[in-house]
C-alpha atoms as a PDB file:
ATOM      1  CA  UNK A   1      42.396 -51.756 -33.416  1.00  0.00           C
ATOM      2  CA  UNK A   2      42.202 -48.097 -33.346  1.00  0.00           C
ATOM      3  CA  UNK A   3      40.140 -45.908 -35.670  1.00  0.00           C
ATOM      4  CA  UNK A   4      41.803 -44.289 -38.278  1.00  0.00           C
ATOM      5  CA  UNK A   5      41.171 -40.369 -39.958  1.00  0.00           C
ATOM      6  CA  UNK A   6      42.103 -40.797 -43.320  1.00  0.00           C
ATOM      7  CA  UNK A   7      41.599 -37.103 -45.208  1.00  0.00           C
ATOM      8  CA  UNK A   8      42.260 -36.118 -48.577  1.00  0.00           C
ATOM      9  CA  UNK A   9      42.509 -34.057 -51.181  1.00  0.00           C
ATOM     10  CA  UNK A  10      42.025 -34.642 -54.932  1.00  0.00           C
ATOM     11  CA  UNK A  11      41.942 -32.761 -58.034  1.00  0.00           C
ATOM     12  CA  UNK A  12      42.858 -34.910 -60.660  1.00  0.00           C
ATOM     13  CA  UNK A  13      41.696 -38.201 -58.720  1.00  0.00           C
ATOM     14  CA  UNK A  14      44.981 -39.839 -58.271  1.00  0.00           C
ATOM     15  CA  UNK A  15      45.295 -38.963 -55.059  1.00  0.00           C
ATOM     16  CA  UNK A  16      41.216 -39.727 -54.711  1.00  0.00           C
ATOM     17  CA  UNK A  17      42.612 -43.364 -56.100  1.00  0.00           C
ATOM     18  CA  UNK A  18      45.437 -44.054 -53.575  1.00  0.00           C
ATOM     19  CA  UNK A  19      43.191 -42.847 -50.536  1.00  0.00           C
ATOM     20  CA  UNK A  20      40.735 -45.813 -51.639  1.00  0.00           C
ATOM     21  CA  UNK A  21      43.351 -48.477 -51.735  1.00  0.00           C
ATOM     22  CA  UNK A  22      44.713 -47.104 -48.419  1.00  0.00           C
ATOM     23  CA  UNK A  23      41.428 -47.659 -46.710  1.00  0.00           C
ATOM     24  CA  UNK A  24      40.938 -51.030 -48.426  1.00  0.00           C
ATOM     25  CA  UNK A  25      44.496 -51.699 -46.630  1.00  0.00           C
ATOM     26  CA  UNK A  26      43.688 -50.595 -43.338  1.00  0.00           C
ATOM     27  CA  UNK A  27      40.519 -51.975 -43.299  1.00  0.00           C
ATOM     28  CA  UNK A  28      41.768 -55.204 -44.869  1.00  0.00           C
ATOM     29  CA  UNK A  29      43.452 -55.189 -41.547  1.00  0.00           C
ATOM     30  CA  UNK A  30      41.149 -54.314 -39.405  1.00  0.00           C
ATOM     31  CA  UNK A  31      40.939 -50.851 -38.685  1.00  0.00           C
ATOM     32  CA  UNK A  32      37.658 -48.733 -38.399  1.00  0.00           C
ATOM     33  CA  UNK A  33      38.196 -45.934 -40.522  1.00  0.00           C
ATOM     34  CA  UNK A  34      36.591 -42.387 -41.304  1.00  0.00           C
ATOM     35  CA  UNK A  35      37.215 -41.538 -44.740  1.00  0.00           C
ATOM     36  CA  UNK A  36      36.779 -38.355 -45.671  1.00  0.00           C
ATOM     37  CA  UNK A  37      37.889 -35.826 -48.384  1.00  0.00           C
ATOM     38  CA  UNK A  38      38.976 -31.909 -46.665  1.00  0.00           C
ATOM     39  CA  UNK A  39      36.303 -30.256 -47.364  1.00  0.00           C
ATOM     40  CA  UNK A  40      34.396 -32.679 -45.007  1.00  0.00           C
ATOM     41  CA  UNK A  41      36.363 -32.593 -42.164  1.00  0.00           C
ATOM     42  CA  UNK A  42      36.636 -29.910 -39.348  1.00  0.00           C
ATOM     43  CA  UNK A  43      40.345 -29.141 -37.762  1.00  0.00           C
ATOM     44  CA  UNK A  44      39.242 -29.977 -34.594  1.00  0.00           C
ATOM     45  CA  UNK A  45      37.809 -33.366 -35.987  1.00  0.00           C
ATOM     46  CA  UNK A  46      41.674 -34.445 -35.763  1.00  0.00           C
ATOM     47  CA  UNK A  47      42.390 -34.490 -31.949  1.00  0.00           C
ATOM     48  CA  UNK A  48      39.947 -37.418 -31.150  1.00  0.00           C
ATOM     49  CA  UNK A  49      42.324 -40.146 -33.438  1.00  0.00           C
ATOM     50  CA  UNK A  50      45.173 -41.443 -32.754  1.00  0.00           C
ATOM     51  CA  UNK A  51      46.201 -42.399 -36.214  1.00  0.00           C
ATOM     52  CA  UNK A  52      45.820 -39.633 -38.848  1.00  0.00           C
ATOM     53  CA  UNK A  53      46.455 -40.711 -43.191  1.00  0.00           C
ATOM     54  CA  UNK A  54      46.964 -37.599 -44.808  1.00  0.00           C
ATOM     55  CA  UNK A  55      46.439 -37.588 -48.060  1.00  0.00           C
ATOM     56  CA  UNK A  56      47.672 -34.878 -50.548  1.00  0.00           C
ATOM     57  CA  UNK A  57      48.799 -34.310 -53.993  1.00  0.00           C
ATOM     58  CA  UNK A  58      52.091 -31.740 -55.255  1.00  0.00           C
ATOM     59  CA  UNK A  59      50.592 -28.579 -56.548  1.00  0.00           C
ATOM     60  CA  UNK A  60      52.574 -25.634 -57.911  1.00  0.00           C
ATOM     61  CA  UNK A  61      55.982 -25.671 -57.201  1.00  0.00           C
ATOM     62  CA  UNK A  62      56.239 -28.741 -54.975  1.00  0.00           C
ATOM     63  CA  UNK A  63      53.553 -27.501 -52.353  1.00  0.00           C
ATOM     64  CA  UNK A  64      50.506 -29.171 -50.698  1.00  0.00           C
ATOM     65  CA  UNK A  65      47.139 -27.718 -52.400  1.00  0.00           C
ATOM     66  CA  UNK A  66      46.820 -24.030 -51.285  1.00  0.00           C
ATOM     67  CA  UNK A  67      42.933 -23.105 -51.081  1.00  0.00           C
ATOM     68  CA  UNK A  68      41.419 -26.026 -49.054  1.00  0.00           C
ATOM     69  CA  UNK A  69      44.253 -28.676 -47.708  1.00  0.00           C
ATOM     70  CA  UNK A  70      47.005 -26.286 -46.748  1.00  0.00           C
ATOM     71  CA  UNK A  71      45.112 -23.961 -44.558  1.00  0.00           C
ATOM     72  CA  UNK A  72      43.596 -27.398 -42.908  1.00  0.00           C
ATOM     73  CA  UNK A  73      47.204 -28.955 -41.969  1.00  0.00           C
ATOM     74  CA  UNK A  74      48.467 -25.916 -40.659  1.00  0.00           C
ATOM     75  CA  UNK A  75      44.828 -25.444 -38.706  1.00  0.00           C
ATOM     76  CA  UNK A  76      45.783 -29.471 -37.215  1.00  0.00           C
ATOM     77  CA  UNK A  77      49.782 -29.417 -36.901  1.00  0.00           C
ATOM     78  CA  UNK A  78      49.451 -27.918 -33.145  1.00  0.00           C
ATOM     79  CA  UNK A  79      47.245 -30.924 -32.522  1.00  0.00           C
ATOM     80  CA  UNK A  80      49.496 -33.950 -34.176  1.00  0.00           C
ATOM     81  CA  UNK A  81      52.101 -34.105 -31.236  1.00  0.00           C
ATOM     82  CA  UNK A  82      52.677 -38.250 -29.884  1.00  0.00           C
ATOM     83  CA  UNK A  83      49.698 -39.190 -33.227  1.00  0.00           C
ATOM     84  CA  UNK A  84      50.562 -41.548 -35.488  1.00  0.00           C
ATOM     85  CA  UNK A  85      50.932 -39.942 -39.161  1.00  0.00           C
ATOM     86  CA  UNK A  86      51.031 -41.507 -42.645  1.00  0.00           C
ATOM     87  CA  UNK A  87      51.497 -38.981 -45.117  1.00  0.00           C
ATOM     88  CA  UNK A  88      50.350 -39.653 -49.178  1.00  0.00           C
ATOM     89  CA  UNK A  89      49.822 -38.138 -52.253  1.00  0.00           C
ATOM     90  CA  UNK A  90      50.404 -37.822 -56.316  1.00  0.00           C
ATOM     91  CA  UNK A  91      52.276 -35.961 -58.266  1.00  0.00           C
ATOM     92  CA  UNK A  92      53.348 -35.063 -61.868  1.00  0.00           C
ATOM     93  CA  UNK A  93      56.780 -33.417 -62.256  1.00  0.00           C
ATOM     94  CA  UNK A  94      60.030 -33.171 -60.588  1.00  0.00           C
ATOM     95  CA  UNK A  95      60.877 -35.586 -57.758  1.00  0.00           C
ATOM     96  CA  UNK A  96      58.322 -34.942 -55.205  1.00  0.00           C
ATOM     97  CA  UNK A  97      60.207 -32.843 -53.115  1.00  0.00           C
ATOM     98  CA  UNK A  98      57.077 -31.704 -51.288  1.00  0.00           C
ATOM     99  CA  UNK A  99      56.663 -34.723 -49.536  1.00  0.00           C
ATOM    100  CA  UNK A 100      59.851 -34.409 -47.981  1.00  0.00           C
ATOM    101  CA  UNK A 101      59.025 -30.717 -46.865  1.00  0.00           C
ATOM    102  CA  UNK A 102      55.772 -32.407 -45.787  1.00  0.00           C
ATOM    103  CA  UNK A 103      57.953 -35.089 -43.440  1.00  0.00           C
ATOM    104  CA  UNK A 104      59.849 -32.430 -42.337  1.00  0.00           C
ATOM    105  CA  UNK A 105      56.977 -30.421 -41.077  1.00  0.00           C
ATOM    106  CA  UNK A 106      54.937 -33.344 -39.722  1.00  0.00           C
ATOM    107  CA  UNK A 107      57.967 -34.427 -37.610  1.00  0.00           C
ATOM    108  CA  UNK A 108      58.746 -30.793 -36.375  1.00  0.00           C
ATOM    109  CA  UNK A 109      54.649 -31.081 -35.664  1.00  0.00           C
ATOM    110  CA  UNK A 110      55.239 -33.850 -33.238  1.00  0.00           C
ATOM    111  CA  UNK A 111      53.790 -36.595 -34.655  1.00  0.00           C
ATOM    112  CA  UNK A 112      55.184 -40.413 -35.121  1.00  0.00           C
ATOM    113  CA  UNK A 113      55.569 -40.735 -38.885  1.00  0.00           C
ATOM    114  CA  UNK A 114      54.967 -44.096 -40.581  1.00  0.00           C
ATOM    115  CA  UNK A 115      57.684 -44.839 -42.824  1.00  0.00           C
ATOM    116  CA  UNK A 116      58.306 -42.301 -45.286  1.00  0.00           C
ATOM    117  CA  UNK A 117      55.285 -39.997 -47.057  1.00  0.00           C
ATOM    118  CA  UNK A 118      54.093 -42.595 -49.947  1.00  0.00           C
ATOM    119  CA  UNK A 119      54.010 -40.962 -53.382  1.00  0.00           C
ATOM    120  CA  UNK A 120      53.191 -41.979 -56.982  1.00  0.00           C
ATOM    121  CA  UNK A 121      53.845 -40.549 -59.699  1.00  0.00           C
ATOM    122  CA  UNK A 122      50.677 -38.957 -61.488  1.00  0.00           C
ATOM    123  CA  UNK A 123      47.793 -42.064 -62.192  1.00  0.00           C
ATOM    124  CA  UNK A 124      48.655 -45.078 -60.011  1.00  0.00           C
ATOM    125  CA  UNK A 125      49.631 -48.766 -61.547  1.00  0.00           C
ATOM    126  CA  UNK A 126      47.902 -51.681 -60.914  1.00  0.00           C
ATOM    127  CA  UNK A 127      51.263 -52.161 -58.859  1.00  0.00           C
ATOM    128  CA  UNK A 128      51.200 -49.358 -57.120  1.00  0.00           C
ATOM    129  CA  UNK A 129      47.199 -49.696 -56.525  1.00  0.00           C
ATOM    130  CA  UNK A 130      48.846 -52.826 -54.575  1.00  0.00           C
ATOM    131  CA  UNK A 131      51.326 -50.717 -52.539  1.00  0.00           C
ATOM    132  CA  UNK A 132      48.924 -48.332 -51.583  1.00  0.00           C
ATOM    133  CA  UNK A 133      47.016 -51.469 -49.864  1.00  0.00           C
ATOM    134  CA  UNK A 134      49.789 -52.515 -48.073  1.00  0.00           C
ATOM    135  CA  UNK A 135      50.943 -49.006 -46.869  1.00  0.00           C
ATOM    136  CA  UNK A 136      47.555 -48.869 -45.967  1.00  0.00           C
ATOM    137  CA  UNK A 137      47.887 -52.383 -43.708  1.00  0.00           C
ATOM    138  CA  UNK A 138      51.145 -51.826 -42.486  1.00  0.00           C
ATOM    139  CA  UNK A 139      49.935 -48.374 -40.966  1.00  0.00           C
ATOM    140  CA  UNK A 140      46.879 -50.164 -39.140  1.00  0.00           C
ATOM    141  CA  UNK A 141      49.491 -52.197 -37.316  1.00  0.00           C
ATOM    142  CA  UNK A 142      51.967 -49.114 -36.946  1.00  0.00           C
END
């Protein structure tokens, strides 16, 4: 089982919430995994996994977190081609339109998405605690 990156970023904690149940999941199905918010993680960190969980909330107007998270995908996209990607996050208005701008972009990137990006809206249910660990599972196996 490979060893998974799974990075995030969190203001509110929701996001902080669904990375936890993700790594429960993978875990839960045996992956090793390195779990670590942004600010912890160096760009070039990314190129030694094959399996990358990005996790980020909707800020603004439907856009990945500007000051910390944004300049670190952009730093990494160059180095996603033939990786496995799972893409996550929160959000709290509209439809979540950035995650599909966020597919787009990790596709154009070269990476193998897993399913599509897996989004809840603003604090996660109990339910969706539960998805999260299964997205989480299903992407160890991916």
């Amino acid at each position: 089982m490979a060893n998974v990156l799974l990075v995030y970023w969190s203001g509110t904690g929701n996001t902080e919430i669904m990375a936890d149940k993700i790594k429960e999941g993978l875990e839960s199905a045996g992956a090793s995994v390195v779990f670590k918010s942004v600010d912890q993680v160096d760009p070039s960190d990314v190129s030694a996994y094959d399996k990358i969980a990005f996790g980020c909330p909707s800020m603004g107007v439907e856009t990945l977190e500007e000051d910390e998270f944004e300049p670190f995908f952009t730093a990494v996209e160059g180095s996603l081609v033939g990786k496995k990607v799972a893409l996550f996050g929160s959000y709290g208005w509209g439809e979540g339109e950035w995650m599909d701008a966020w597919q787009e972009r990790t596709v154009a990137s070269g990476a193998v998405l897993y399913q599509e990006g897996f989004k809840v809206n603003s604090t996660p249910s109990t339910e969706e605690e539960e998805l999260c660990v299964a997205f989480g599972a299903g992407f160890a196996t991916f």
